[in-house]
C-alpha atoms as a PDB file:
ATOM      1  CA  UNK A   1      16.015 -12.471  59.048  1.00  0.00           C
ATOM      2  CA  UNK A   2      14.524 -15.767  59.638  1.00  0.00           C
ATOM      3  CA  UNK A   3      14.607 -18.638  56.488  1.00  0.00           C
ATOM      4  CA  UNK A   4      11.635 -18.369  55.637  1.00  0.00           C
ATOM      5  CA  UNK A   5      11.515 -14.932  55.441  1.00  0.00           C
ATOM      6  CA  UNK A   6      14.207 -14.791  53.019  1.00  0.00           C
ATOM      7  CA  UNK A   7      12.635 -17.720  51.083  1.00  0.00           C
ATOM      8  CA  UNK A   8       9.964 -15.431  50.387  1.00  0.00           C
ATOM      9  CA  UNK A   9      11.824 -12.347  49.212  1.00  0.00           C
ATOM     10  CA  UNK A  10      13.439 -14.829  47.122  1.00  0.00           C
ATOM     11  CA  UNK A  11      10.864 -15.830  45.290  1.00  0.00           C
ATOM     12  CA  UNK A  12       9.457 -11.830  44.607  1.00  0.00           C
ATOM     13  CA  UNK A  13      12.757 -11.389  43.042  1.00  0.00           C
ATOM     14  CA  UNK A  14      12.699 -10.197  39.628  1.00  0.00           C
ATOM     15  CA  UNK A  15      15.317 -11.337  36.692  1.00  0.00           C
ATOM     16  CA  UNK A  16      17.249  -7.896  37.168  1.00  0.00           C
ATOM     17  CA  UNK A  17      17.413  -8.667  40.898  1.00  0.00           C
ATOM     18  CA  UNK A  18      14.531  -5.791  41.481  1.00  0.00           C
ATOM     19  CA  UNK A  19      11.635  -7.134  43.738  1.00  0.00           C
ATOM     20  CA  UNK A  20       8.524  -6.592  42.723  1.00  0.00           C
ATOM     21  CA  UNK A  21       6.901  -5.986  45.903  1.00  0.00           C
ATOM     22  CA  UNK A  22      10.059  -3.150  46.373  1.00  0.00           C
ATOM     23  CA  UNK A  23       7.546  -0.256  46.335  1.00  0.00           C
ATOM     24  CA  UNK A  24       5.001  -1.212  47.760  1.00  0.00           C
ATOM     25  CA  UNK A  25       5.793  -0.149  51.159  1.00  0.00           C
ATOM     26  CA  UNK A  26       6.288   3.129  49.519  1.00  0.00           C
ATOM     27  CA  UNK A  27       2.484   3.441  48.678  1.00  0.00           C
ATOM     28  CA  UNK A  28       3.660   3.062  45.094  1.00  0.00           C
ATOM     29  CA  UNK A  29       3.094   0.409  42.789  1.00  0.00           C
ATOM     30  CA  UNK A  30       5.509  -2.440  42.427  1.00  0.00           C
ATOM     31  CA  UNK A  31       7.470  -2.512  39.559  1.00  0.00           C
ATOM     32  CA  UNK A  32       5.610  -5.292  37.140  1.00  0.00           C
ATOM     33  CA  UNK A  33       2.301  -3.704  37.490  1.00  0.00           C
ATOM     34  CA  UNK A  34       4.446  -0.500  36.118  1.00  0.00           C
ATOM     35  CA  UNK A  35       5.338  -2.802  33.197  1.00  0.00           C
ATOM     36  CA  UNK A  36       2.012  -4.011  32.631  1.00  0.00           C
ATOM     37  CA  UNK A  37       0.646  -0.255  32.448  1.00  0.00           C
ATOM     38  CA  UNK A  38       3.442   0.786  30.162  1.00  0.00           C
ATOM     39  CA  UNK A  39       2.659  -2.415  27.590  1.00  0.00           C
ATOM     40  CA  UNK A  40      -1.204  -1.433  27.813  1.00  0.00           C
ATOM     41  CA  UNK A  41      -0.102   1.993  27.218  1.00  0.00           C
ATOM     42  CA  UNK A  42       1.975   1.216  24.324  1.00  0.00           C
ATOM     43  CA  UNK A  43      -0.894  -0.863  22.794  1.00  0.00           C
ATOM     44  CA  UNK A  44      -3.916   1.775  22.995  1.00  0.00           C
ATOM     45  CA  UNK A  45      -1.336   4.503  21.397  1.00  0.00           C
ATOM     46  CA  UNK A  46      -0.669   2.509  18.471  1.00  0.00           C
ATOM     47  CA  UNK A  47      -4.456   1.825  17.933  1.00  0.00           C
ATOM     48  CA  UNK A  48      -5.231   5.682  17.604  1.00  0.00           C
ATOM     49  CA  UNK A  49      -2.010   6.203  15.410  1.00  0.00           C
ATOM     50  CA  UNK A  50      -2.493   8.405  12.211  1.00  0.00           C
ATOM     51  CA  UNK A  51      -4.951   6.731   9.391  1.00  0.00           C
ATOM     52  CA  UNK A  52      -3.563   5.836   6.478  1.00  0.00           C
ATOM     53  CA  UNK A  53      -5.939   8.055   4.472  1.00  0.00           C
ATOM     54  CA  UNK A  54      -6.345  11.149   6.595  1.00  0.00           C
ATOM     55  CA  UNK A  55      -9.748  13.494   5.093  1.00  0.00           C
ATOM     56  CA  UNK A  56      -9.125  16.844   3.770  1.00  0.00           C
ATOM     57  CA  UNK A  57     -10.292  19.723   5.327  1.00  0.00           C
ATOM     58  CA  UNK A  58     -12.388  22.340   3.406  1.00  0.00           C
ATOM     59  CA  UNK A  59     -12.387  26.242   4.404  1.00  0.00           C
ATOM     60  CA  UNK A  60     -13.218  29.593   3.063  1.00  0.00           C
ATOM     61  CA  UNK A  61     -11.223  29.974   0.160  1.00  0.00           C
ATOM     62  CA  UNK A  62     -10.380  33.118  -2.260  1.00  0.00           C
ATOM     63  CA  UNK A  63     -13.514  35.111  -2.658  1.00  0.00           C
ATOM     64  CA  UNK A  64     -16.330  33.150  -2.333  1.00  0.00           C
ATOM     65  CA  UNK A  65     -14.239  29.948  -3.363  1.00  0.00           C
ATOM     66  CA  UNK A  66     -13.774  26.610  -1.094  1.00  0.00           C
ATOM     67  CA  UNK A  67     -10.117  26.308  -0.001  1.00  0.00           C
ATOM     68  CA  UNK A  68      -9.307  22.009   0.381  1.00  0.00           C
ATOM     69  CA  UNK A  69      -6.163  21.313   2.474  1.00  0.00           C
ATOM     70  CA  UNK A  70      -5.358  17.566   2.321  1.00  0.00           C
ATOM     71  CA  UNK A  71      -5.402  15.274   6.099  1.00  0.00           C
ATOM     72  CA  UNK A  72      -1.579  15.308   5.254  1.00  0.00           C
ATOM     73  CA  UNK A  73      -0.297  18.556   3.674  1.00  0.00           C
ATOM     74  CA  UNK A  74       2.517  20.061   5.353  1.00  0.00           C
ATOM     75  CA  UNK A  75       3.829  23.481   3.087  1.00  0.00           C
ATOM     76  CA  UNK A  76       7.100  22.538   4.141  1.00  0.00           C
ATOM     77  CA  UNK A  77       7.961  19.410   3.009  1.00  0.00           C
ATOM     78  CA  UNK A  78       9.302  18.963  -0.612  1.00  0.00           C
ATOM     79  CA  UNK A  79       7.388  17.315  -3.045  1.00  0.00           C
ATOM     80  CA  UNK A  80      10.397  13.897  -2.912  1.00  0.00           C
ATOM     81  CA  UNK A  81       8.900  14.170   0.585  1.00  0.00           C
ATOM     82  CA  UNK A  82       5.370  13.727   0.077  1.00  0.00           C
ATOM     83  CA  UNK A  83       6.251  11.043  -2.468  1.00  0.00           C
ATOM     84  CA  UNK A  84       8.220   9.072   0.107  1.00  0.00           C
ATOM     85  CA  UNK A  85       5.197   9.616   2.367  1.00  0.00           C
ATOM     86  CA  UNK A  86       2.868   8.107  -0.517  1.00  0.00           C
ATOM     87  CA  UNK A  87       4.773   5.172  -0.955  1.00  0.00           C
ATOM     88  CA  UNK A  88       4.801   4.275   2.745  1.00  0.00           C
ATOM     89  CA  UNK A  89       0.750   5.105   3.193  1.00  0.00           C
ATOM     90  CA  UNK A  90       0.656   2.592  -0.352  1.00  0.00           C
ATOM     91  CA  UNK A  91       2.575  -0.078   1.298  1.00  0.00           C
ATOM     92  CA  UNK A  92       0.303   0.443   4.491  1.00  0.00           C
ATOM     93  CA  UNK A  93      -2.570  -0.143   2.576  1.00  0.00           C
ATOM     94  CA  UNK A  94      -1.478  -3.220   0.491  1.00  0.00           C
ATOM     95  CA  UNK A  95      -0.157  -4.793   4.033  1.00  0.00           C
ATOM     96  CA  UNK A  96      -4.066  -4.235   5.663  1.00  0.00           C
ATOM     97  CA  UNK A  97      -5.797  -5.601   2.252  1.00  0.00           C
ATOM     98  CA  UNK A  98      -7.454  -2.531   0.734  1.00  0.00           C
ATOM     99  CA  UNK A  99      -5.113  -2.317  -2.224  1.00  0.00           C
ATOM    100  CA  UNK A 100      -3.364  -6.372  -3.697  1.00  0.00           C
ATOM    101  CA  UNK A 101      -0.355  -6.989  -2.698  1.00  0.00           C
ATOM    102  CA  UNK A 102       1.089  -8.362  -5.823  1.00  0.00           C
ATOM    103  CA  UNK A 103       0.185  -5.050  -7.713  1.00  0.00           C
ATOM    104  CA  UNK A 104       3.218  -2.751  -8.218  1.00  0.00           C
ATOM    105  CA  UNK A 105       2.378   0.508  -7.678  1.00  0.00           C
ATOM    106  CA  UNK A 106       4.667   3.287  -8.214  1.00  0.00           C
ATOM    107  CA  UNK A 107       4.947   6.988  -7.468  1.00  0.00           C
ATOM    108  CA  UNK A 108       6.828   9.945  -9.389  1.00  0.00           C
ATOM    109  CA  UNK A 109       6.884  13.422  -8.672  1.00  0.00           C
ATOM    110  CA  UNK A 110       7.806  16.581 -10.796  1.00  0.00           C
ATOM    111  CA  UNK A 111       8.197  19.817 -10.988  1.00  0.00           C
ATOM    112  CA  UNK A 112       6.805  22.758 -13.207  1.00  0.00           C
ATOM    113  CA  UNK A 113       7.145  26.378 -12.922  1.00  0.00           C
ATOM    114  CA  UNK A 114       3.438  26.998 -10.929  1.00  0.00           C
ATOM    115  CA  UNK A 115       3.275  23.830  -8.916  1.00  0.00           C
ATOM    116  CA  UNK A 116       4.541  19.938  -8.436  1.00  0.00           C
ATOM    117  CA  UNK A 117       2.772  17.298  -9.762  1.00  0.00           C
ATOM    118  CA  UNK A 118       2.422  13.101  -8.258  1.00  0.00           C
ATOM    119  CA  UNK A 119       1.745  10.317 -10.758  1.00  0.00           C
ATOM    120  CA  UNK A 120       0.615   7.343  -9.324  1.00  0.00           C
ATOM    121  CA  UNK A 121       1.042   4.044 -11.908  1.00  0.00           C
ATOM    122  CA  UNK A 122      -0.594   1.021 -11.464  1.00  0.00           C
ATOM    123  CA  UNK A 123       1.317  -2.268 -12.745  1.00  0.00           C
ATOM    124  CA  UNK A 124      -1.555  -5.024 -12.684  1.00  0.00           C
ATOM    125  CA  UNK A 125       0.037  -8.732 -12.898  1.00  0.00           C
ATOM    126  CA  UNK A 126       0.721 -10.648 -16.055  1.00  0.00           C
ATOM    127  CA  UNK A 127      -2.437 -11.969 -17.638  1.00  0.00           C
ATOM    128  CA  UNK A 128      -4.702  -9.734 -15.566  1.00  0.00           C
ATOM    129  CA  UNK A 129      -6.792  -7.343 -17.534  1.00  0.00           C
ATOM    130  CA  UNK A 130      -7.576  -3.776 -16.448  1.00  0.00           C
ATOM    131  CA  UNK A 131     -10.565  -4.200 -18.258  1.00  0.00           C
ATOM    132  CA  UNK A 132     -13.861  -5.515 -18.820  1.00  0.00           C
ATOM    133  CA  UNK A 133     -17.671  -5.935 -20.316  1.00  0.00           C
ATOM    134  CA  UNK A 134     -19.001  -7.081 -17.201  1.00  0.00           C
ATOM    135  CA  UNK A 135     -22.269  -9.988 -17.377  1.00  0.00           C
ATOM    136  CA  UNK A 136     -25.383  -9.062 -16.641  1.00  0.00           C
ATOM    137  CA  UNK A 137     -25.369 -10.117 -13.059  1.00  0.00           C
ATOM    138  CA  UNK A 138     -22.395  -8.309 -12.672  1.00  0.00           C
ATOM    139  CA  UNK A 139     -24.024  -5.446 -13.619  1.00  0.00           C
ATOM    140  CA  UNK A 140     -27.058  -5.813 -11.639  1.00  0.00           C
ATOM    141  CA  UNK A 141     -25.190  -6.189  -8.514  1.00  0.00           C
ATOM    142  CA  UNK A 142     -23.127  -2.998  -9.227  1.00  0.00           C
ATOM    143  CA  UNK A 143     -24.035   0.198  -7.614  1.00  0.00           C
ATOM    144  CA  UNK A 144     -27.260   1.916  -8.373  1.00  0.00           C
ATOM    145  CA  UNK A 145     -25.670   5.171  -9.472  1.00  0.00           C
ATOM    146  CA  UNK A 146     -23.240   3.540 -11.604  1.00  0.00           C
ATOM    147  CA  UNK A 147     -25.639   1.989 -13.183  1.00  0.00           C
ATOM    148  CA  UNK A 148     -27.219   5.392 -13.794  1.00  0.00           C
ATOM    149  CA  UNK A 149     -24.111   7.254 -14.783  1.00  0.00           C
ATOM    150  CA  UNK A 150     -21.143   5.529 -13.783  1.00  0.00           C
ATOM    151  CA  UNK A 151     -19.228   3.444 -15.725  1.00  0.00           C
ATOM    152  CA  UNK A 152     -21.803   0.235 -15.542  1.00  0.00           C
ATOM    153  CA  UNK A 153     -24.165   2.595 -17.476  1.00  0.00           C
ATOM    154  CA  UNK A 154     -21.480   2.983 -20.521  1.00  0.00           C
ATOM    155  CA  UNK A 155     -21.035  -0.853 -20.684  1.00  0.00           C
ATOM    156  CA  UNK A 156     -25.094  -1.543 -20.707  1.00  0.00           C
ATOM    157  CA  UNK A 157     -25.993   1.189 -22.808  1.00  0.00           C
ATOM    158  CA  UNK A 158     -23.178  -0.541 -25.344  1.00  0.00           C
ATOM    159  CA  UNK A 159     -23.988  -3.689 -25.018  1.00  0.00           C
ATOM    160  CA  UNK A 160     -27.806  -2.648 -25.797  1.00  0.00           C
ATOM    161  CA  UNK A 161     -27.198  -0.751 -28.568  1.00  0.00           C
ATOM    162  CA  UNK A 162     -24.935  -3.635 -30.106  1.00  0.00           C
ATOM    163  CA  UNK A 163     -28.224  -5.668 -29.936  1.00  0.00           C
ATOM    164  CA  UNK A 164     -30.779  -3.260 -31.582  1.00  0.00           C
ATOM    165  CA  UNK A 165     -31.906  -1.586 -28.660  1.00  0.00           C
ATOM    166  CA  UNK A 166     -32.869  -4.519 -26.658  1.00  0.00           C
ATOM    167  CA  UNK A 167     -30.994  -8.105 -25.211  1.00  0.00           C
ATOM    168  CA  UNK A 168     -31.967 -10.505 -23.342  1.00  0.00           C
ATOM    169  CA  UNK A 169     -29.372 -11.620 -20.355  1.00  0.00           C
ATOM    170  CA  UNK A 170     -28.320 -14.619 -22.204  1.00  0.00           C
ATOM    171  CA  UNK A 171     -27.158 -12.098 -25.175  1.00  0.00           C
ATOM    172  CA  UNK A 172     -25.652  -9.893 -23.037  1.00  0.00           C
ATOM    173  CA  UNK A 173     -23.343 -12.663 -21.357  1.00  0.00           C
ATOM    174  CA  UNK A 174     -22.420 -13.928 -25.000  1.00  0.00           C
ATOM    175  CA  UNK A 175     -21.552 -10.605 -26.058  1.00  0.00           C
ATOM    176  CA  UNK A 176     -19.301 -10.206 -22.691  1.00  0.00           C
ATOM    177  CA  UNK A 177     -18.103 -13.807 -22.832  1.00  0.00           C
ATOM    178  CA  UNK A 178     -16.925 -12.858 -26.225  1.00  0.00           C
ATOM    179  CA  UNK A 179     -15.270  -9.467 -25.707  1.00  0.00           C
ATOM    180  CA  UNK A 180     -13.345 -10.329 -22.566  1.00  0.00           C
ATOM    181  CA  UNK A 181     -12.045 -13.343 -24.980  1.00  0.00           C
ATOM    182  CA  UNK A 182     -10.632 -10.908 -26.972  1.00  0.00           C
ATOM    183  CA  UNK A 183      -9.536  -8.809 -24.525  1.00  0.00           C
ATOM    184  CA  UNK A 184      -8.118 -11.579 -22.955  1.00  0.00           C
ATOM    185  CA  UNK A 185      -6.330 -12.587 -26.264  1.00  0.00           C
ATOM    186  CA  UNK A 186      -5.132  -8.892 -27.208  1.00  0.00           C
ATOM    187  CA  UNK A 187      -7.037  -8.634 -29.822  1.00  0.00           C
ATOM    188  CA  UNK A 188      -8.112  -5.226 -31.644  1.00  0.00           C
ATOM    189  CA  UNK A 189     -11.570  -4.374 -30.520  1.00  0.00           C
ATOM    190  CA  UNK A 190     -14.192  -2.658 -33.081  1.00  0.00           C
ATOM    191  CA  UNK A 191     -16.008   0.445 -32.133  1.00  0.00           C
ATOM    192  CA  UNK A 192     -18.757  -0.934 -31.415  1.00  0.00           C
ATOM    193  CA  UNK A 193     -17.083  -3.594 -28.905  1.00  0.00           C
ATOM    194  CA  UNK A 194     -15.140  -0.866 -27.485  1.00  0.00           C
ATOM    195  CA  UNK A 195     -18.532   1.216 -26.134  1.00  0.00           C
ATOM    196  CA  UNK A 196     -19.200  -1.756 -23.973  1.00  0.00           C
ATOM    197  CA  UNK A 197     -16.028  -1.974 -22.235  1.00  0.00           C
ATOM    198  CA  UNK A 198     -14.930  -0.288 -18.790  1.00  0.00           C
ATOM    199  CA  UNK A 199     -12.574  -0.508 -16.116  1.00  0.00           C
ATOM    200  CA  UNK A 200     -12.312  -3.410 -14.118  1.00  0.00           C
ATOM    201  CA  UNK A 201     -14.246  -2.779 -10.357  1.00  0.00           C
ATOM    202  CA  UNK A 202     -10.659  -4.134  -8.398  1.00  0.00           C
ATOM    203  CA  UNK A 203      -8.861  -1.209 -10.955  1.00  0.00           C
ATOM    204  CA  UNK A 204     -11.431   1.308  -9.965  1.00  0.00           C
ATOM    205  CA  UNK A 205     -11.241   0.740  -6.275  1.00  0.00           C
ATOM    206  CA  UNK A 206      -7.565   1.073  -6.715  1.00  0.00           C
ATOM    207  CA  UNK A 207      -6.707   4.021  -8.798  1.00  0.00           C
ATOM    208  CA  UNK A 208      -9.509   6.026  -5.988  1.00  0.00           C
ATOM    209  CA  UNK A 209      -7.487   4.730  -3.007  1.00  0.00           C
ATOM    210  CA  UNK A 210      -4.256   6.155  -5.029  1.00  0.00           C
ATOM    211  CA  UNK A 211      -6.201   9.706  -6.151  1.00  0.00           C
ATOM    212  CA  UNK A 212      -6.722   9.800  -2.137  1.00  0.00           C
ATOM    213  CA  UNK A 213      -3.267   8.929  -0.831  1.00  0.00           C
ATOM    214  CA  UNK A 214      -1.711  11.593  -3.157  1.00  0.00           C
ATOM    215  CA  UNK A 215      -4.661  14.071  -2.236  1.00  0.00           C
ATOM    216  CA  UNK A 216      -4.262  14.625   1.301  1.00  0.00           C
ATOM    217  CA  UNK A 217      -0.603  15.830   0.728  1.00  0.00           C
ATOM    218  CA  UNK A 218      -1.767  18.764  -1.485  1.00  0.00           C
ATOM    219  CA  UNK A 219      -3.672  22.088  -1.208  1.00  0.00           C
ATOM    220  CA  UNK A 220      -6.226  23.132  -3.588  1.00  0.00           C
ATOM    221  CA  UNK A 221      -7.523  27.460  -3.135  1.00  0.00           C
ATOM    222  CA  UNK A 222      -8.940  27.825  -7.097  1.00  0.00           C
ATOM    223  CA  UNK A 223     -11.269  30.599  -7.945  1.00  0.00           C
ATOM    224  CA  UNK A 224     -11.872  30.246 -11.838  1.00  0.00           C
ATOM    225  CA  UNK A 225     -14.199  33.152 -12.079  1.00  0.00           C
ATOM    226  CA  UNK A 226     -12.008  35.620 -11.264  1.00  0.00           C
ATOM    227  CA  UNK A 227      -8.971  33.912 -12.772  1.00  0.00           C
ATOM    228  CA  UNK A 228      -7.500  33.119  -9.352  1.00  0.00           C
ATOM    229  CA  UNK A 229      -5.278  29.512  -8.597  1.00  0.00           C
ATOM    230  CA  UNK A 230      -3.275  28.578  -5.638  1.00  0.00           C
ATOM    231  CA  UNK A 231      -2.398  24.973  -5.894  1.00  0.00           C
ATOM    232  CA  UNK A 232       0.279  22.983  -3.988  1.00  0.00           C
ATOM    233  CA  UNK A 233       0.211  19.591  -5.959  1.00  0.00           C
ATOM    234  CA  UNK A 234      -1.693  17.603  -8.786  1.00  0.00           C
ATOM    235  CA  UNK A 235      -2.102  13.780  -8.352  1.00  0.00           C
ATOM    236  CA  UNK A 236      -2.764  11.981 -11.254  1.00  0.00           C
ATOM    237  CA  UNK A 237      -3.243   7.663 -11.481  1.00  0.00           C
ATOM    238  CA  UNK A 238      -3.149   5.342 -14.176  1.00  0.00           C
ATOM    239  CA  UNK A 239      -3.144   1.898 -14.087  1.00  0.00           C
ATOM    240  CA  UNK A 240      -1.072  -0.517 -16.931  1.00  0.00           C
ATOM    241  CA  UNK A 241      -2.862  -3.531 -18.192  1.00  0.00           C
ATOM    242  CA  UNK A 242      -0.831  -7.176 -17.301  1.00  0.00           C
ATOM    243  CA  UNK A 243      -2.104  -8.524 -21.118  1.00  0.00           C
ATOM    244  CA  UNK A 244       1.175  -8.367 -23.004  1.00  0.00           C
ATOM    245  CA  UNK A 245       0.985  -8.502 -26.410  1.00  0.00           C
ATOM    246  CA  UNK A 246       1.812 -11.457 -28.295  1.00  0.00           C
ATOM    247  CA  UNK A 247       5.199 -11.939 -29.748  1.00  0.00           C
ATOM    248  CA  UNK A 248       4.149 -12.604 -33.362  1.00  0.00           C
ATOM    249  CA  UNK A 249       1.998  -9.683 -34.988  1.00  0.00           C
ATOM    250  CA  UNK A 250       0.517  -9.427 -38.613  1.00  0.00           C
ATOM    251  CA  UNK A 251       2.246  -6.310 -39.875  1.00  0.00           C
ATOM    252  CA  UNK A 252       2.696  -4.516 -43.407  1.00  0.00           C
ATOM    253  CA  UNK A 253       5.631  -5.917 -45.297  1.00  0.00           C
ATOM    254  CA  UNK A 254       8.287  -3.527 -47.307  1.00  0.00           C
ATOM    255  CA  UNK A 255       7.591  -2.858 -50.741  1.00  0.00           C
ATOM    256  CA  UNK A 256       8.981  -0.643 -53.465  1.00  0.00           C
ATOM    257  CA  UNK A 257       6.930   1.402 -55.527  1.00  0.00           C
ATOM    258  CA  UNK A 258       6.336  -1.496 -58.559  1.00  0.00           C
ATOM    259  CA  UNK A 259       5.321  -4.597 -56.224  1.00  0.00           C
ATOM    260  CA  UNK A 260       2.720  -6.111 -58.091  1.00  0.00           C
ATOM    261  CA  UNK A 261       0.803  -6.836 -54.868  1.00  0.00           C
ATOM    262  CA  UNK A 262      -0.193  -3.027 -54.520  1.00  0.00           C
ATOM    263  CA  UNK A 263      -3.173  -1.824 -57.178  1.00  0.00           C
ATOM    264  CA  UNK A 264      -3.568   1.483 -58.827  1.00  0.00           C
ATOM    265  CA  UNK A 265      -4.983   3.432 -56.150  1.00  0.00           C
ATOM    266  CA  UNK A 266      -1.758   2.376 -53.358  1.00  0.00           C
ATOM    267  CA  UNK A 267      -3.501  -0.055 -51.149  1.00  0.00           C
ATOM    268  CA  UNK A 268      -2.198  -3.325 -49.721  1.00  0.00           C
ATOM    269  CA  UNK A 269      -4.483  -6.547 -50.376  1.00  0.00           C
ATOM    270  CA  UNK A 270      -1.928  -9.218 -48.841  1.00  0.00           C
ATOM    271  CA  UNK A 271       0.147  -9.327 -45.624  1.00  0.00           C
ATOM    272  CA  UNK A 272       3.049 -11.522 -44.583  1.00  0.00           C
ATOM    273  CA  UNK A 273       3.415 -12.529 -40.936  1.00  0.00           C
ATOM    274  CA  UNK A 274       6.983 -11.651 -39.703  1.00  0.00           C
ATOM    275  CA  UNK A 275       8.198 -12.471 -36.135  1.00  0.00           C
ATOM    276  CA  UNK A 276      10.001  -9.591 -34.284  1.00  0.00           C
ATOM    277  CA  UNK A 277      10.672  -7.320 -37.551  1.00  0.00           C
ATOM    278  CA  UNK A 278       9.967  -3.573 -36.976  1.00  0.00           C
ATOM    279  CA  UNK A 279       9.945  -3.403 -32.909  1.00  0.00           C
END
């Protein structure tokens, strides 16, 4: 073999002392273009991998009835399974953006004598609320059927009937300024306050991506007018509000039965303010 012969298989050599041109003689193709395929390879599989949220699938059910089998349900996993499964599909969703990362979100499972049941619990951050009056642009720019009979309608209708029937936008920002204050502050809401006040849109989106995780690991074949269920798995969500309440409270003191400060009919008209007594 000449010099420059060998120069030239030289510089074909692969790291692993392969060449790359080895196979080509063969009418095959030479080892990096197998690398190459098996990286592309390895790329488009993980793009088509499972979705986080897989849809349920609805068939005939028990007489008449519609039968839903969640994306994920597998009869043979136990329900510590499917939780470990929710958790991952949670994390999977808080790593992509759909659901905040700094939310702890937490899944239990138990079981009863018909069926297994999932709670989902939503911790929000200190300080953030899990709910609000929203302003009037806020509710404006919410969905049109919420604003028909979702939860944007409750807070409008309440904020309207606070005012008489009728408020201008200026009033109705006032009266939601004012309200998330208290909210804000932990403060005991009146009835009336409390009609204009709904979950927070960020709380909402949540707790549905949660009802949907925990979904597609259960099956659902109910036919209530003949008495007939066969369910494999209830999901329930709630989400915890990050307003703590503040250390010192206004409560009712101890008394015995002759303290002047209680009149004939057994009611309290003065309070003392005690820090951490009674919790």
């Amino acid at each position: 073999m000449s010099i420059k012969s060998a120069q030239a298989k030289q510089q074909l050599r692969n790291s692993d002392g392969t060449f790359a041109n080895e196979n080509k003689n063969a009418g095959l193709p030479s080892n990096d273009m197998i690398q190459r395929a098996s990286k592309l390879l390895a790329k488009s599989s993980a793009t088509v991998d499972e979705p986080i949220i897989k849809p349920s699938v609805k068939s005939e059910g028990y007489m008449g009835s519609t039968a839903i089998t969640g994306g994920k349900y597998d009869a043979s996993r136990s329900p510590a399974e499917n939780a470990k499964l929710m958790r991952a599909d949670i994390k999977a969703l808080q790593k992509n953006g759909q659901l905040p990362k700094d939310w702890k979100i937490g899944v239990r499972t138990s079981t009863g004598s018909a069926s297994w049941r999932a709670r989902f619990t939503i911790q929000l951050p200190e300080g953030e609320s899990s709910t609000y009056v929203p302003t009037h642009a806020e509710y404006m720019a919410a969905d049109s059927e919420d604003r028909i009979i979702g939860p944007e309608h409750r807070a409008g209708r309440g904020i309207i009937e606070a005012h008489g029937g009728s408020a201008s936008s200026d009033e109705w920002d006032e009266t939601a300024r004012r309200i998330n204050q208290k909210i804000q502050n932990n403060e005991q809401l009146t009835v009336e306050e409390q009609a204009c006040v709904i979950e927070t849109p960020k709380v909402r989106n949540a707790k549905k991506l949660c009802q949907q995780v925990g979904d597609q690991y259960t099956y659902q074949n109910n036919n209530a007018m003949v008495d007939y269920f066969d369910t494999d798995g209830y999901v329930t969500v709630q989400a915890v509000t990050g307003i703590k309440k503040p250390e010192n409270i206004d409560i009712l003191p101890r008394m015995n039965a002759g303290d002047s400060r209680i009149s004939r009919f057994g009611f309290l008209f003065d309070t003392t303010k005690q820090e951490g007594r009674g919790r």
